[in-house]
C-alpha atoms as a PDB file:
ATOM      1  CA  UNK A   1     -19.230  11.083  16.346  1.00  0.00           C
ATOM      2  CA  UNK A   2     -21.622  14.133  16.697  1.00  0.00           C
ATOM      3  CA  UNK A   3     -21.992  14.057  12.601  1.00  0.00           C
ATOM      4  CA  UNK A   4     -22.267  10.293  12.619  1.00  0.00           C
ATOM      5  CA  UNK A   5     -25.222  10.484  15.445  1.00  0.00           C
ATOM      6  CA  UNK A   6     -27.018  13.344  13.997  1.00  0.00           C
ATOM      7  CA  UNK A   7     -26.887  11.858  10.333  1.00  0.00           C
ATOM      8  CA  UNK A   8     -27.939   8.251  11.919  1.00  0.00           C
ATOM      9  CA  UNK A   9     -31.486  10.462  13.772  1.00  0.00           C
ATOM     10  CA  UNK A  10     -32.322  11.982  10.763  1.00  0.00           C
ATOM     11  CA  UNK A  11     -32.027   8.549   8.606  1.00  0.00           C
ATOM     12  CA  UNK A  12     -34.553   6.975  11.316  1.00  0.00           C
ATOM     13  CA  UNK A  13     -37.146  10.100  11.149  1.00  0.00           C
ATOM     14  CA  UNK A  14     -38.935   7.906   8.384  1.00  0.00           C
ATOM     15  CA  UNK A  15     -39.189   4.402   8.632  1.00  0.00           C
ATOM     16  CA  UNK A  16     -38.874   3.790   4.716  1.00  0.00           C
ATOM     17  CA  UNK A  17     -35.502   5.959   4.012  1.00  0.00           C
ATOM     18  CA  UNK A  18     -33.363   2.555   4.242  1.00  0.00           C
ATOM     19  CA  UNK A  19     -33.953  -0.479   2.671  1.00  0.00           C
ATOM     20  CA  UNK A  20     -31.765  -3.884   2.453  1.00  0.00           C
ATOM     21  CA  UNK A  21     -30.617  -4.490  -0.857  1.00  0.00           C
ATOM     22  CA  UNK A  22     -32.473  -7.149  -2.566  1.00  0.00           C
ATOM     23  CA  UNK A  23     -35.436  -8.296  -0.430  1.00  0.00           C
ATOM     24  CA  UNK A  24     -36.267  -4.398   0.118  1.00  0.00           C
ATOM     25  CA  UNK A  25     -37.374  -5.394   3.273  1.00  0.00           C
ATOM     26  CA  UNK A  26     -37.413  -2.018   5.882  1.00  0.00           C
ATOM     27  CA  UNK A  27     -34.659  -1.393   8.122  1.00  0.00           C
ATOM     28  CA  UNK A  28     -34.253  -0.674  11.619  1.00  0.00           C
ATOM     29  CA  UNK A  29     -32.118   1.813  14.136  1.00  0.00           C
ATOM     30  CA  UNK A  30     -28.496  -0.209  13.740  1.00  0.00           C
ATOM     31  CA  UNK A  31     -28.970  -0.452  10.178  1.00  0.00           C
ATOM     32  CA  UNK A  32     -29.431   2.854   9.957  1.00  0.00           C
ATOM     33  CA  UNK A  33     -26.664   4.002  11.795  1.00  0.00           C
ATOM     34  CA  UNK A  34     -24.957   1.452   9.824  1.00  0.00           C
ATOM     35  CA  UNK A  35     -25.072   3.305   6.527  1.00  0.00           C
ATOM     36  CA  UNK A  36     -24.659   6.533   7.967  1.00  0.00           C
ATOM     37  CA  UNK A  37     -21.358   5.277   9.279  1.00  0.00           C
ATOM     38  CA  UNK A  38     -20.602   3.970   6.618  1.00  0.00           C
ATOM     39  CA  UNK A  39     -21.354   6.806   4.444  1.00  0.00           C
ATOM     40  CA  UNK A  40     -19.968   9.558   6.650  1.00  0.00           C
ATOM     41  CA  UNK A  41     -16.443   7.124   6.133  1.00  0.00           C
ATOM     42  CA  UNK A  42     -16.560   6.983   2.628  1.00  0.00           C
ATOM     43  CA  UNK A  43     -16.629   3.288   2.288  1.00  0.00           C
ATOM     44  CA  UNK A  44     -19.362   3.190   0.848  1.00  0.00           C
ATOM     45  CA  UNK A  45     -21.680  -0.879   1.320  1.00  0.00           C
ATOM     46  CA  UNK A  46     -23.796  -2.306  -0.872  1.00  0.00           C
ATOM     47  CA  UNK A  47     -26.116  -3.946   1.783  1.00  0.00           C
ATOM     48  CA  UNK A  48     -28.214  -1.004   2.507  1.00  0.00           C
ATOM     49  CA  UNK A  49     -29.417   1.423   0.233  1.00  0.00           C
ATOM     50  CA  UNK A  50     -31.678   4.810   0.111  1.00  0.00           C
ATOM     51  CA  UNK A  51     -35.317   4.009  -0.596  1.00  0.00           C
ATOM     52  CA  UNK A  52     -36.452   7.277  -2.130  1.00  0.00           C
ATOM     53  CA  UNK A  53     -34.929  10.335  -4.449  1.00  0.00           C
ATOM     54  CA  UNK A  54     -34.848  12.372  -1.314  1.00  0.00           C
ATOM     55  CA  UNK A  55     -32.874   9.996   0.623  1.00  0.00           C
ATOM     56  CA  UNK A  56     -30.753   8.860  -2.428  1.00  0.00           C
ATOM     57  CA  UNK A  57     -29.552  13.064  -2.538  1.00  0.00           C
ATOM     58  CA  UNK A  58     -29.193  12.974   1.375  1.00  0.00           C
ATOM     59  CA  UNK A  59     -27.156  10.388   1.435  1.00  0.00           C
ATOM     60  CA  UNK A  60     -24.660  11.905  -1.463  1.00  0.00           C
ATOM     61  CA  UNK A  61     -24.648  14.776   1.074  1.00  0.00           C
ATOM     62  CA  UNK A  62     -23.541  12.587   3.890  1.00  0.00           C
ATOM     63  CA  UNK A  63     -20.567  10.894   1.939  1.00  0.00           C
ATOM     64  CA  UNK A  64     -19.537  14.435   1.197  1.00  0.00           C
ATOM     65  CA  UNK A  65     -19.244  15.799   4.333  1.00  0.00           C
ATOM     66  CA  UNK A  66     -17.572  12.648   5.333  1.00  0.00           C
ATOM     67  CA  UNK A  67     -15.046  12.948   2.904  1.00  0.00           C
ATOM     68  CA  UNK A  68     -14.716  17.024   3.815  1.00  0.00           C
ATOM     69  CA  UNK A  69     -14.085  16.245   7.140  1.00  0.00           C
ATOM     70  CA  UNK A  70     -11.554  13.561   6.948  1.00  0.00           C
ATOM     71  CA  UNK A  71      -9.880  15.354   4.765  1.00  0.00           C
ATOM     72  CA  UNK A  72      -9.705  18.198   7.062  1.00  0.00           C
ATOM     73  CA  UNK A  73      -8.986  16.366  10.165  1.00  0.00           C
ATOM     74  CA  UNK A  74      -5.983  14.731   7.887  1.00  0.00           C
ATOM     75  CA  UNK A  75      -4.398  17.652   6.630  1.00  0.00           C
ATOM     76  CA  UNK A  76      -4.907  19.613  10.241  1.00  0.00           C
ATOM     77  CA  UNK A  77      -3.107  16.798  11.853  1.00  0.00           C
ATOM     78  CA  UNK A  78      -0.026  16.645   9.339  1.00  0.00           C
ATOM     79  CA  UNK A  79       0.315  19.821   9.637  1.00  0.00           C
ATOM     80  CA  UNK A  80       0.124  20.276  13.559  1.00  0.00           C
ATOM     81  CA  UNK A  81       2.674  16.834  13.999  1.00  0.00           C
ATOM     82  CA  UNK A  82       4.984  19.038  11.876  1.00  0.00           C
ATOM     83  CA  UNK A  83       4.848  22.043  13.594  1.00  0.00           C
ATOM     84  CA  UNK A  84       5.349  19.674  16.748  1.00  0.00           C
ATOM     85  CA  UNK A  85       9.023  18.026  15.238  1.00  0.00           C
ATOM     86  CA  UNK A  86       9.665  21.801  14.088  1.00  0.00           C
ATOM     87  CA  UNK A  87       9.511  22.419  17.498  1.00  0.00           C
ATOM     88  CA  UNK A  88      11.206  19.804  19.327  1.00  0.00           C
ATOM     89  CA  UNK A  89      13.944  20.601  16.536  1.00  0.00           C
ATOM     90  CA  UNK A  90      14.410  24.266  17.610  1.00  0.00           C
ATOM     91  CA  UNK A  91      14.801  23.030  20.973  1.00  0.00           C
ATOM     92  CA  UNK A  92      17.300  20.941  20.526  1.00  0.00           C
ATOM     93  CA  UNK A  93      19.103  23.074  18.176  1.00  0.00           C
ATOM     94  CA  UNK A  94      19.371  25.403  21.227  1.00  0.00           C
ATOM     95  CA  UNK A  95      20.003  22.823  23.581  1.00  0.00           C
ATOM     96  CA  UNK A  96      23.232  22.288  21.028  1.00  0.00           C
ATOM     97  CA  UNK A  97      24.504  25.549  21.885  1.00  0.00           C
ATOM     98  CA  UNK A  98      24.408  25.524  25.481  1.00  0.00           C
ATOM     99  CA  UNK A  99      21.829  23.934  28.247  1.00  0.00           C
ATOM    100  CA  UNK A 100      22.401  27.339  30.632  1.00  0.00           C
ATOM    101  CA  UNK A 101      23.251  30.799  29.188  1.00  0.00           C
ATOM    102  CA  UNK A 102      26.824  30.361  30.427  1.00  0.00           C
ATOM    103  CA  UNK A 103      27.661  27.484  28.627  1.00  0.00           C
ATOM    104  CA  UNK A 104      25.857  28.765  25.508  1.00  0.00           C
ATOM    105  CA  UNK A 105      28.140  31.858  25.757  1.00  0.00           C
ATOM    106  CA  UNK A 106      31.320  29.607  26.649  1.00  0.00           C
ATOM    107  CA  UNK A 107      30.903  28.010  23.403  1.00  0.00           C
ATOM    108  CA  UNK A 108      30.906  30.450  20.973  1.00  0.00           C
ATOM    109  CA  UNK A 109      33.985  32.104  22.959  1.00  0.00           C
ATOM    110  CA  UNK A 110      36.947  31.986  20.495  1.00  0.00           C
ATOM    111  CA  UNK A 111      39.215  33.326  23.256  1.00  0.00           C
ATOM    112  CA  UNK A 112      38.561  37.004  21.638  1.00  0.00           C
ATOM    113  CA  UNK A 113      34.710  37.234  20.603  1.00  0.00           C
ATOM    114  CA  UNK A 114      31.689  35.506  20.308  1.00  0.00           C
ATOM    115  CA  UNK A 115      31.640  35.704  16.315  1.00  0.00           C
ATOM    116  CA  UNK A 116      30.998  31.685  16.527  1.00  0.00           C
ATOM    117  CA  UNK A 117      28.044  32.178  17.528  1.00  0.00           C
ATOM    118  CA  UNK A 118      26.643  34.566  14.173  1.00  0.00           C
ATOM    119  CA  UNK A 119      25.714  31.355  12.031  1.00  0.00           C
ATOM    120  CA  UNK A 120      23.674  29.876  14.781  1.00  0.00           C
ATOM    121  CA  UNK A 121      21.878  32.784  15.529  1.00  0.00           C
ATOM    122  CA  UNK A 122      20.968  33.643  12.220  1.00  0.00           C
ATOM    123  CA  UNK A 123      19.758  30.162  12.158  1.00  0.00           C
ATOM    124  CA  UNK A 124      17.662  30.763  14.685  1.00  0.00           C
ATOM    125  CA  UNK A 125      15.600  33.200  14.072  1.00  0.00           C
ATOM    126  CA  UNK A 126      13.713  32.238  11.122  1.00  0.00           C
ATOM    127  CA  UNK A 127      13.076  28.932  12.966  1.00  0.00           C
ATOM    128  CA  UNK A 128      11.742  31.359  16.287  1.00  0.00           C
ATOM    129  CA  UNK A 129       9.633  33.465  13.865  1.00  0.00           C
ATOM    130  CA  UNK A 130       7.790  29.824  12.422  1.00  0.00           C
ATOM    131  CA  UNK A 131       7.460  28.517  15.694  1.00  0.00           C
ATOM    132  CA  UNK A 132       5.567  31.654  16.830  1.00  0.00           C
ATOM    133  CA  UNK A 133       3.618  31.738  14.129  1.00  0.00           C
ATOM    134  CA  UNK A 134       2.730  27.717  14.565  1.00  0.00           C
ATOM    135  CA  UNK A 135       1.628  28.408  17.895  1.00  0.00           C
ATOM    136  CA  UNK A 136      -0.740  31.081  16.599  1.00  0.00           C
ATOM    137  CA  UNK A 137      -1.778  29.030  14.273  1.00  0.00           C
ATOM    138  CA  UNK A 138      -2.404  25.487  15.875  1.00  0.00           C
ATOM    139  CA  UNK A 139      -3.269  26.295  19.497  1.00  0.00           C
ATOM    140  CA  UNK A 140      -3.478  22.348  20.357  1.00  0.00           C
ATOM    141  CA  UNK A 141       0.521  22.424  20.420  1.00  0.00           C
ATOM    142  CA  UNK A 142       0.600  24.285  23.950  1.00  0.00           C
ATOM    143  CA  UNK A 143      -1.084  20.897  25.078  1.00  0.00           C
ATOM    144  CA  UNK A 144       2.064  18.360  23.594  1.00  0.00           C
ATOM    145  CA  UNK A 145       4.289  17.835  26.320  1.00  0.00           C
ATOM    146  CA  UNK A 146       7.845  17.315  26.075  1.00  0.00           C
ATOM    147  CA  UNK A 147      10.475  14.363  28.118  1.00  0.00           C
ATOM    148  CA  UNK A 148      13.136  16.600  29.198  1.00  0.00           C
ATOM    149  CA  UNK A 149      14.003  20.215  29.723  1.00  0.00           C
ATOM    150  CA  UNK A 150      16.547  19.893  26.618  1.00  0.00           C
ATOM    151  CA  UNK A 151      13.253  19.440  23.708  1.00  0.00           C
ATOM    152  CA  UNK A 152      11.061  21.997  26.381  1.00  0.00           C
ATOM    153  CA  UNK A 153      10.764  25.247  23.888  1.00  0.00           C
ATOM    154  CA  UNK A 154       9.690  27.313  26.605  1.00  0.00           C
ATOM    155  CA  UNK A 155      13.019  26.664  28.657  1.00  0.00           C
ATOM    156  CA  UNK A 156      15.687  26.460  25.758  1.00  0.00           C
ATOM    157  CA  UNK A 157      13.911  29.763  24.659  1.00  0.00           C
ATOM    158  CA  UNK A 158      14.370  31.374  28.070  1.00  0.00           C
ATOM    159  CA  UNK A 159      18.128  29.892  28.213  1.00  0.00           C
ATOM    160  CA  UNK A 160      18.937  31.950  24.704  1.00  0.00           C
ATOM    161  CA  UNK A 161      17.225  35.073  25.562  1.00  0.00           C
ATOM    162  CA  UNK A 162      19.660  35.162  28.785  1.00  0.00           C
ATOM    163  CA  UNK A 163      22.524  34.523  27.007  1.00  0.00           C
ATOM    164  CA  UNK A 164      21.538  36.879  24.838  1.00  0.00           C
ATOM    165  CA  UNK A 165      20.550  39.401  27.496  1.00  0.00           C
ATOM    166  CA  UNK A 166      24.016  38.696  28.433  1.00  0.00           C
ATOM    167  CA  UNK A 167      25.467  39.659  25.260  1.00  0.00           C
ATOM    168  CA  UNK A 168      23.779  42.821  25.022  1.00  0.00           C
ATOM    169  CA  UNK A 169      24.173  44.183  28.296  1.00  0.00           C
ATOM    170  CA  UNK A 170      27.758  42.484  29.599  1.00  0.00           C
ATOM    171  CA  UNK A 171      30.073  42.049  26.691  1.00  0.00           C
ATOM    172  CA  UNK A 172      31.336  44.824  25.172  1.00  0.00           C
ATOM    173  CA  UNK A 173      30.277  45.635  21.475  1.00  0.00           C
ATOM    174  CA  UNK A 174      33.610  45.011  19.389  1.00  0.00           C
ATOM    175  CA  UNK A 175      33.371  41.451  21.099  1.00  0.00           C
ATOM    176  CA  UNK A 176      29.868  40.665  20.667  1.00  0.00           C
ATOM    177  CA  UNK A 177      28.662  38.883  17.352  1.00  0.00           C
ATOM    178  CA  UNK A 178      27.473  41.743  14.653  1.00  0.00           C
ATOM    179  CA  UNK A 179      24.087  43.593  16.039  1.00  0.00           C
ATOM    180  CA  UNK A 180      22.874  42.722  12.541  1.00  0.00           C
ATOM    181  CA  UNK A 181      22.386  39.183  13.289  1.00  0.00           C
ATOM    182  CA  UNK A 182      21.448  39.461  17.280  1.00  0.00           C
ATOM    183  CA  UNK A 183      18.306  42.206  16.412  1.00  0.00           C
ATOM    184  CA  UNK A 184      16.657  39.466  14.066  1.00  0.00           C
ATOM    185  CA  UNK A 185      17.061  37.098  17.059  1.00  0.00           C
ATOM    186  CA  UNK A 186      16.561  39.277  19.721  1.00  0.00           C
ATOM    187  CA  UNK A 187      12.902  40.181  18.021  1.00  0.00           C
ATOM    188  CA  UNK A 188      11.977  36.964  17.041  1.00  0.00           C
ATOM    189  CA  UNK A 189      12.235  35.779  20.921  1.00  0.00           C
ATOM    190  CA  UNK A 190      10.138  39.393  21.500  1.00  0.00           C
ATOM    191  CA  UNK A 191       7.510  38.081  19.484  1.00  0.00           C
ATOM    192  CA  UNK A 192       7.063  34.312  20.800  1.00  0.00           C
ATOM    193  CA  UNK A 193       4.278  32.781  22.356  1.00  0.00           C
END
């Protein structure tokens, strides 16, 4: 809007820089705006059109910047609604496992260790490391806000770094899953948002 406005002002600092096509009668302030609008959206309209050479070149400037900043707003956007389903995924992914550190741990009981739960962890913690690094990335997704506690990151997060906590400190090593696949895990959630 700020582009559009500021592009519109500088079209109606001369009273000659837009013409309607055919009559070449002058233009006034909506008409204008008009072509900068249009311009800055890339539709391009052969109503209007720059009078002189200078305004012909200013107005190629203007359908540029349009086009750079659409195509920037685009690909920012894919990119942070991705991060966003990448995030509601790892949250539910956790949520799978357990929705409190007990029944996470309950779950990958076997009735001797907790070696079910080595594939999901080292699952995890690629998918922790990305959504850290998303965060960093696209600061808008701390303002998305999630339906339940099951697709909240921050609380599925806290519930596997408990049961993990759990792990290290409670169970005793030969029943624990391998230390090779809780460190990865363990650092990932070290290094989250």
């Amino acid at each position: 809007m700020l582009t559009w406005l500021g592009n519109g002002l500088i079209f109606c600092s001369d009273p000659d820089s837009v013409l309607v096509t055919g009559s070449n009668e002058k233009t006034g302030v909506v008409e204008k705006f008009y072509l900068a609008g249009y311009t800055l959206a890339t539709l391009g309209n052969g109503d209007l059109y720059p009078a002189k050479a200078f305004w012909r070149i200013f107005t190629v400037l203007v359908a540029l910047s349009g086009f750079s900043l659409l195509t920037i707003a685009i690909t920012y956007l894919i990119q942070v609604l991705t991060s966003e389903i990448e995030k509601r995924k790892l949250s539910l992914y956790i949520a799978s496992l357990g929705t409190t550190p007990q029944d996470m741990l309950m779950n990958g009981w076997d009735g001797k260790t907790f070696r079910r739960l080595e594939t999901h962890f080292a699952s995890l913690s690629p998918m922790i490391f990305s959504h850290s690094q998303h965060h960093l990335a696209y600061p808008i997704l701390h303002q998305f806000s999630s339906h339940g506690s099951l697709d909240a990151t921050a609380f599925t997060l806290s519930i596997l770094d408990e049961a993990l906590s759990i792990l290290y400190l409670s169970i005793p090593e030969e029943k624990r899953p391998d230390a090779i696949i809780l460190r990865p895990v363990r650092e990932a959630l070290t290094h989250t948002c």
